[in-house]
Structures are given as structure tokens and as C-alpha cells.
N, C-alpha and C. Protein backbone atom coordinates (compact mmCIF):
# COMPACT_ATOMS: atom_id res chain seq x y z
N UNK A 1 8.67 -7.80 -17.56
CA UNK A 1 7.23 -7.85 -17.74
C UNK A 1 6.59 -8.73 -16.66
N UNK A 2 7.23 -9.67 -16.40
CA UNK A 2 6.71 -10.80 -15.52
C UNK A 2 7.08 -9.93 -13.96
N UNK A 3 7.69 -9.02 -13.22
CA UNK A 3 7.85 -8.65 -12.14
C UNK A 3 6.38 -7.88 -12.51
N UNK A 4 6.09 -6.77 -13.86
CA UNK A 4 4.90 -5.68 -13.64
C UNK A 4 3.89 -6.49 -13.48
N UNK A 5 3.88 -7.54 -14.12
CA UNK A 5 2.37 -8.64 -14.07
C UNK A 5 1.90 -8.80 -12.53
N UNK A 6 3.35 -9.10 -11.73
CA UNK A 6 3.17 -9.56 -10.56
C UNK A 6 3.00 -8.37 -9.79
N UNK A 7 3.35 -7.00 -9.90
CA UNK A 7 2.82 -6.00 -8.77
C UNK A 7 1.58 -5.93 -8.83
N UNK A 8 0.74 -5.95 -10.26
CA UNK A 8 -0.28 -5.80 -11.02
C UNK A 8 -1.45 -6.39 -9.87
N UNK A 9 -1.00 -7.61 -9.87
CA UNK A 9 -1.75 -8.91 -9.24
C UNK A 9 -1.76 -8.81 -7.66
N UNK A 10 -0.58 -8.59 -6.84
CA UNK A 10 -0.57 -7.98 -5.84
C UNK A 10 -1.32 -6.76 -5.51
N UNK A 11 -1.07 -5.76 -5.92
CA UNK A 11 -2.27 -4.52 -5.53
C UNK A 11 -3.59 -4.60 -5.55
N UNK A 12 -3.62 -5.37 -6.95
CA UNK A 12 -5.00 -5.87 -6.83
C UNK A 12 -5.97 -6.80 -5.82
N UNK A 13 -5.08 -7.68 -5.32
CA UNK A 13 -5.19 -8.23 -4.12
C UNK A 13 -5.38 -7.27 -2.60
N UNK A 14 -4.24 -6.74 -2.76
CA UNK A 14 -3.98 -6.07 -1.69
C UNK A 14 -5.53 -4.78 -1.18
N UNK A 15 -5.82 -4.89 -2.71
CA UNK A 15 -6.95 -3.83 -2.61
C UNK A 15 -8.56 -4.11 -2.69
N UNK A 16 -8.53 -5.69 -2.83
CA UNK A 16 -9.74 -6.02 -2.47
C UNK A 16 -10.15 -7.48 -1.56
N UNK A 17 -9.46 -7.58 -1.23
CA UNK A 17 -9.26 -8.93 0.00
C UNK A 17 -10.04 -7.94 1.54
N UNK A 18 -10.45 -8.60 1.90
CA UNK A 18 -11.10 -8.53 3.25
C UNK A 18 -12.00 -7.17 3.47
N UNK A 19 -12.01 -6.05 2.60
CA UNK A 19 -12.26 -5.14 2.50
C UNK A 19 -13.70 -4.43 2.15
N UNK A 20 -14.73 -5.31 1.78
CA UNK A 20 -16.05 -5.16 1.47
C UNK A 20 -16.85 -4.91 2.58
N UNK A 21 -16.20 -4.66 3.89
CA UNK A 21 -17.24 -4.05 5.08
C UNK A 21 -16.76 -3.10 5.72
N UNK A 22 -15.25 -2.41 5.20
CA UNK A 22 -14.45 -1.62 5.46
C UNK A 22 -15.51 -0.18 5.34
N UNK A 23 -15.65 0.96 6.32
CA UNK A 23 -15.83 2.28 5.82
C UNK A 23 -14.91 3.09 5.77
N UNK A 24 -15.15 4.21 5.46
CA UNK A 24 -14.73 5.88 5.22
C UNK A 24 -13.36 5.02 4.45
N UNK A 25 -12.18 5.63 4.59
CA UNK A 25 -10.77 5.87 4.04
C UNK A 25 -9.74 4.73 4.10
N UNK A 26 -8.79 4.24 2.95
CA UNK A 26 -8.08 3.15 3.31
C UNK A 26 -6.92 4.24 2.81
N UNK A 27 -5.61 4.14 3.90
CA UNK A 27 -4.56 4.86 3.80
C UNK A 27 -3.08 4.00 3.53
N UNK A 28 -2.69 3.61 1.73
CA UNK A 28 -1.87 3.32 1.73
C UNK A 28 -0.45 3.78 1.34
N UNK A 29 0.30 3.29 2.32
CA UNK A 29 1.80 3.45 2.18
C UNK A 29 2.56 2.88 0.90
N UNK A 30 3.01 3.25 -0.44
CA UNK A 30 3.59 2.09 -1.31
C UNK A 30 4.13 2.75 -2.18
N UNK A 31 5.33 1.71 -3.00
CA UNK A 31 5.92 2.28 -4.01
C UNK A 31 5.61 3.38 -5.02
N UNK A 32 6.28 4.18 -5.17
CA UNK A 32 5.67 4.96 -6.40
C UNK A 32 5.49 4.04 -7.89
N UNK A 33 4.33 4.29 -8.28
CA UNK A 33 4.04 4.15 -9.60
C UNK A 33 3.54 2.65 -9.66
N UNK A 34 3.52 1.66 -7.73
CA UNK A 34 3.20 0.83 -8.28
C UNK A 34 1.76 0.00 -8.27
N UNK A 35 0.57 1.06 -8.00
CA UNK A 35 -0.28 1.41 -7.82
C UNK A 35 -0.94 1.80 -8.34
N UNK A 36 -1.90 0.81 -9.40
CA UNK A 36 -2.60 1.60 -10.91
C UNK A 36 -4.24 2.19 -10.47
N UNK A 37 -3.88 3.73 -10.82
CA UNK A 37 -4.83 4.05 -10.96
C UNK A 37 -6.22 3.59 -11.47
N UNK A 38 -6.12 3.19 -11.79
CA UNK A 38 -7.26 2.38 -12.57
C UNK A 38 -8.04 1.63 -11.61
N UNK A 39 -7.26 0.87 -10.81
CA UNK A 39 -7.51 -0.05 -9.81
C UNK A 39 -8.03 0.39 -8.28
N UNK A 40 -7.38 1.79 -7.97
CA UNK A 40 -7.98 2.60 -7.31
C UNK A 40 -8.80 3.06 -7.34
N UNK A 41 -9.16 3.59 -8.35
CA UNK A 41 -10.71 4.08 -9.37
C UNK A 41 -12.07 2.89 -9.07
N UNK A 42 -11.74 1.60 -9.57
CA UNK A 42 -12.59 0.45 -9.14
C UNK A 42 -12.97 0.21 -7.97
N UNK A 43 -11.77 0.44 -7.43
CA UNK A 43 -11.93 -0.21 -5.63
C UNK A 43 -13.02 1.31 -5.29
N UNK A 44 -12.67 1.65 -5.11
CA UNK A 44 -13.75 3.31 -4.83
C UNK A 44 -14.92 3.16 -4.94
N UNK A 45 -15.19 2.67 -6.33
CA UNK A 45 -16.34 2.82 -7.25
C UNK A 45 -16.90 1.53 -6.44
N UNK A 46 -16.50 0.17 -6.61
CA UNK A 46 -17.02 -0.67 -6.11
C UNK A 46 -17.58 -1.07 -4.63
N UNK A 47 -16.95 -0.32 -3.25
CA UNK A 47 -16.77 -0.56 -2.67
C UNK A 47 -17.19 0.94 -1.29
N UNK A 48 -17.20 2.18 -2.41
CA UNK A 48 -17.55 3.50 -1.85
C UNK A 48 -16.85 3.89 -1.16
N UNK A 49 -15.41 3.20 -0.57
CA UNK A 49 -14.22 3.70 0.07
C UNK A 49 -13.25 4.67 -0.65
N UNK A 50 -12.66 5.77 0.13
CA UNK A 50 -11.88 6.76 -0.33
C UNK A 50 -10.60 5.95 -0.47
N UNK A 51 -9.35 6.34 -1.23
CA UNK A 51 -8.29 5.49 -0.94
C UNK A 51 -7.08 6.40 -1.20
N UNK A 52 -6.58 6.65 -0.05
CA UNK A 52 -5.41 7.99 -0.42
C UNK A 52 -4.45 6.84 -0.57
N UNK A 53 -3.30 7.35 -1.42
CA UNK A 53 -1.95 6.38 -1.78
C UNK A 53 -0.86 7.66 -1.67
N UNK A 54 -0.32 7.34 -0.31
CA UNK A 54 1.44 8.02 -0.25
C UNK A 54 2.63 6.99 -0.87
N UNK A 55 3.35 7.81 -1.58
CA UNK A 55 4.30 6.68 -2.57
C UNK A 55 5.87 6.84 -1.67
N UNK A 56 6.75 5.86 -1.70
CA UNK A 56 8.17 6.30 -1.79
C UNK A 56 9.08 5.43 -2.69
N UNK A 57 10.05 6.08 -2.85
CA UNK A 57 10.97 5.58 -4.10
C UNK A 57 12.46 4.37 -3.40
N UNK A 58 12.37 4.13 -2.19
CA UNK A 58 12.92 3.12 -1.91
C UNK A 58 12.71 2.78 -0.29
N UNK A 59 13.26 1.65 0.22
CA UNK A 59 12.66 1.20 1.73
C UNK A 59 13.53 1.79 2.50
N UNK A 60 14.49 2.34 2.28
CA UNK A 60 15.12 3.71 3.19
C UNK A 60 14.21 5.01 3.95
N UNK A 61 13.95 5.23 2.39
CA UNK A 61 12.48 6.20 2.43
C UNK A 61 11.43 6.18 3.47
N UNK A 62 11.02 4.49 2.97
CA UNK A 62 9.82 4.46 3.65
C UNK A 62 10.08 3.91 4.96
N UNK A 63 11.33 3.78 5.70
CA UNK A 63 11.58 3.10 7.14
C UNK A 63 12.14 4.69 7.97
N UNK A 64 12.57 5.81 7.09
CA UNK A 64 12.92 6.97 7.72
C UNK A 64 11.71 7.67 7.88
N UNK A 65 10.67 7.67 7.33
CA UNK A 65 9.58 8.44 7.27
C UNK A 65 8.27 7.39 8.34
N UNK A 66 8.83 6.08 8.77
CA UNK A 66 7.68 5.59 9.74
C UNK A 66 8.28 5.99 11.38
N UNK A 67 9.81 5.73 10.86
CA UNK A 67 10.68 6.25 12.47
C UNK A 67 10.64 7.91 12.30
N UNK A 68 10.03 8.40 11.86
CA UNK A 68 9.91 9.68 12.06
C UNK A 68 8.25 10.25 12.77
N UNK A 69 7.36 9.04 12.57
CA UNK A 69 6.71 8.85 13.53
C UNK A 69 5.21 9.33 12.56
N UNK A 70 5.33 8.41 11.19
CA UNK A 70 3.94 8.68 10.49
C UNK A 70 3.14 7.75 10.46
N UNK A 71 2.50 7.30 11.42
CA UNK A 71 1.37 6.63 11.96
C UNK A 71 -0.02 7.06 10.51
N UNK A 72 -0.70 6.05 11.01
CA UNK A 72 -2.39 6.35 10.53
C UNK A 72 -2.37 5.27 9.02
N UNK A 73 -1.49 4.85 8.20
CA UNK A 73 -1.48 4.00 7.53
C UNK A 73 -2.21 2.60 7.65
N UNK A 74 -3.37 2.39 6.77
CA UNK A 74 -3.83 0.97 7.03
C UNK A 74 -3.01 -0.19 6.01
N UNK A 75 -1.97 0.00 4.99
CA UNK A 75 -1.05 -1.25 4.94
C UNK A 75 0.07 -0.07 4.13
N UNK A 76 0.82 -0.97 4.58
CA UNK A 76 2.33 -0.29 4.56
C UNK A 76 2.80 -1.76 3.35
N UNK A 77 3.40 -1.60 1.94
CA UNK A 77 4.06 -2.59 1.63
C UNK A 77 6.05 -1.89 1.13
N UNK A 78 6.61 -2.69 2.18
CA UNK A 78 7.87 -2.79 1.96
C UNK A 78 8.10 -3.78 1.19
N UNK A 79 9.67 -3.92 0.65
CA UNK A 79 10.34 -5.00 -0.17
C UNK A 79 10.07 -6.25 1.22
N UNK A 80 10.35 -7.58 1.01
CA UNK A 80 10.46 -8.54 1.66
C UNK A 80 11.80 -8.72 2.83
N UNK A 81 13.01 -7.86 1.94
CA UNK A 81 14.11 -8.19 3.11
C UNK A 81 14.01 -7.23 3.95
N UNK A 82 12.79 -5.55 3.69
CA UNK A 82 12.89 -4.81 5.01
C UNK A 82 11.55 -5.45 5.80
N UNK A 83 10.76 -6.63 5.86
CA UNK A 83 9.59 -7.07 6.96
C UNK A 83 10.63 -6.96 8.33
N UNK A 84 11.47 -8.08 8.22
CA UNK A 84 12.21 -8.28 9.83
C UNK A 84 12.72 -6.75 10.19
N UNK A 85 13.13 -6.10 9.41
CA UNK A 85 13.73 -4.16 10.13
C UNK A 85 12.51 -3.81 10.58
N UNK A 86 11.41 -3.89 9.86
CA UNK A 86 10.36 -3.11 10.55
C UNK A 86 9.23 -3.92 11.39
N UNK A 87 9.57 -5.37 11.72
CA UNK A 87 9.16 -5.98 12.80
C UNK A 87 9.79 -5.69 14.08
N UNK A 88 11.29 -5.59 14.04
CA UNK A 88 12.07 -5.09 14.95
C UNK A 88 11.94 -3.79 15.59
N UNK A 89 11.64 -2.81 14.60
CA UNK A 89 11.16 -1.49 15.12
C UNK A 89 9.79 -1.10 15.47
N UNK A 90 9.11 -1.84 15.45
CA UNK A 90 7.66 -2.43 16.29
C UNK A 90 6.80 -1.49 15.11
């Protein structure tokens, strides 16, 4: 319960920090399922930004599908031990 509290709190962050002068579309990269609708719904509503969410089910996933060359993402969240793999791979 205490890890869901904490994605909870993170997305929510993630989705309204610096973002109140942002236009058109925010394109995020992130876990499946860990991304409440609800919260997407608000940010929209509040803020008049579109917000597409591509999901993947582990950081394999999501490090084969950026070296495969899928650009256009405005935040990408990996686990913590893949930051340095995908600092390395620019």
C-alpha cells in the first residue's frame, strides 16, 4: 500500500510541477497502470493540455523501444537503477 501511495504522489507531481504555461500536448512514457486516470482527467481539465500516456511493463521494454529510436516524449520515468543505462545511451 505504502509503494501505491507513493506512485500516487509521484505522478501527481510529475503532472503538475512546472507545467501551468506548458501548451498543446504532454507526451508521457510510463509504467502501465501507474498513471491514474483520474489525475490525467484533472491535469487536462485544469490546465487545457492534452496528455497522451504510452505504458510499458518493464525497463527492458522501455530501454528497447527508446534504442529503437522513439523520440518525441516529454518525460520518460524509468525504475532508478535504469537512470545511469539511459544516461549512458544519451
Amino acid at each position: 500500500m505504502k509503494r501505491l501511495l507513493s506512485m500516487y504522489i509521484a505522478a501527481a507531481a510529475m503532472l503538475t510541477l512546472g507545467t501551468a504555461t506548458a501548451e498543446g500536448e504532454l507526451f508521457i512514457y510510463n509504467w502501465t497502470e501507474y498513471t491514474p486516470p483520474e489525475l490525467i482527467a484533472k491535469f487536462e481539465k485544469e490546465t487545457g493540455i492534452k496528455v497522451s500516456v504510452d505504458t510499458y511493463d518493464s525497463n527492458e521494454t522501455l530501454l528497447a523501444k527508446l534504442q529503437a529510436g522513439a523520440t518525441g516524449y516529454d518525460l520518460v520515468v524509468p525504475s532508478q537503477n535504469f537512470v545511469p543505462i539511459l544516461i549512458n545511451e544519451g
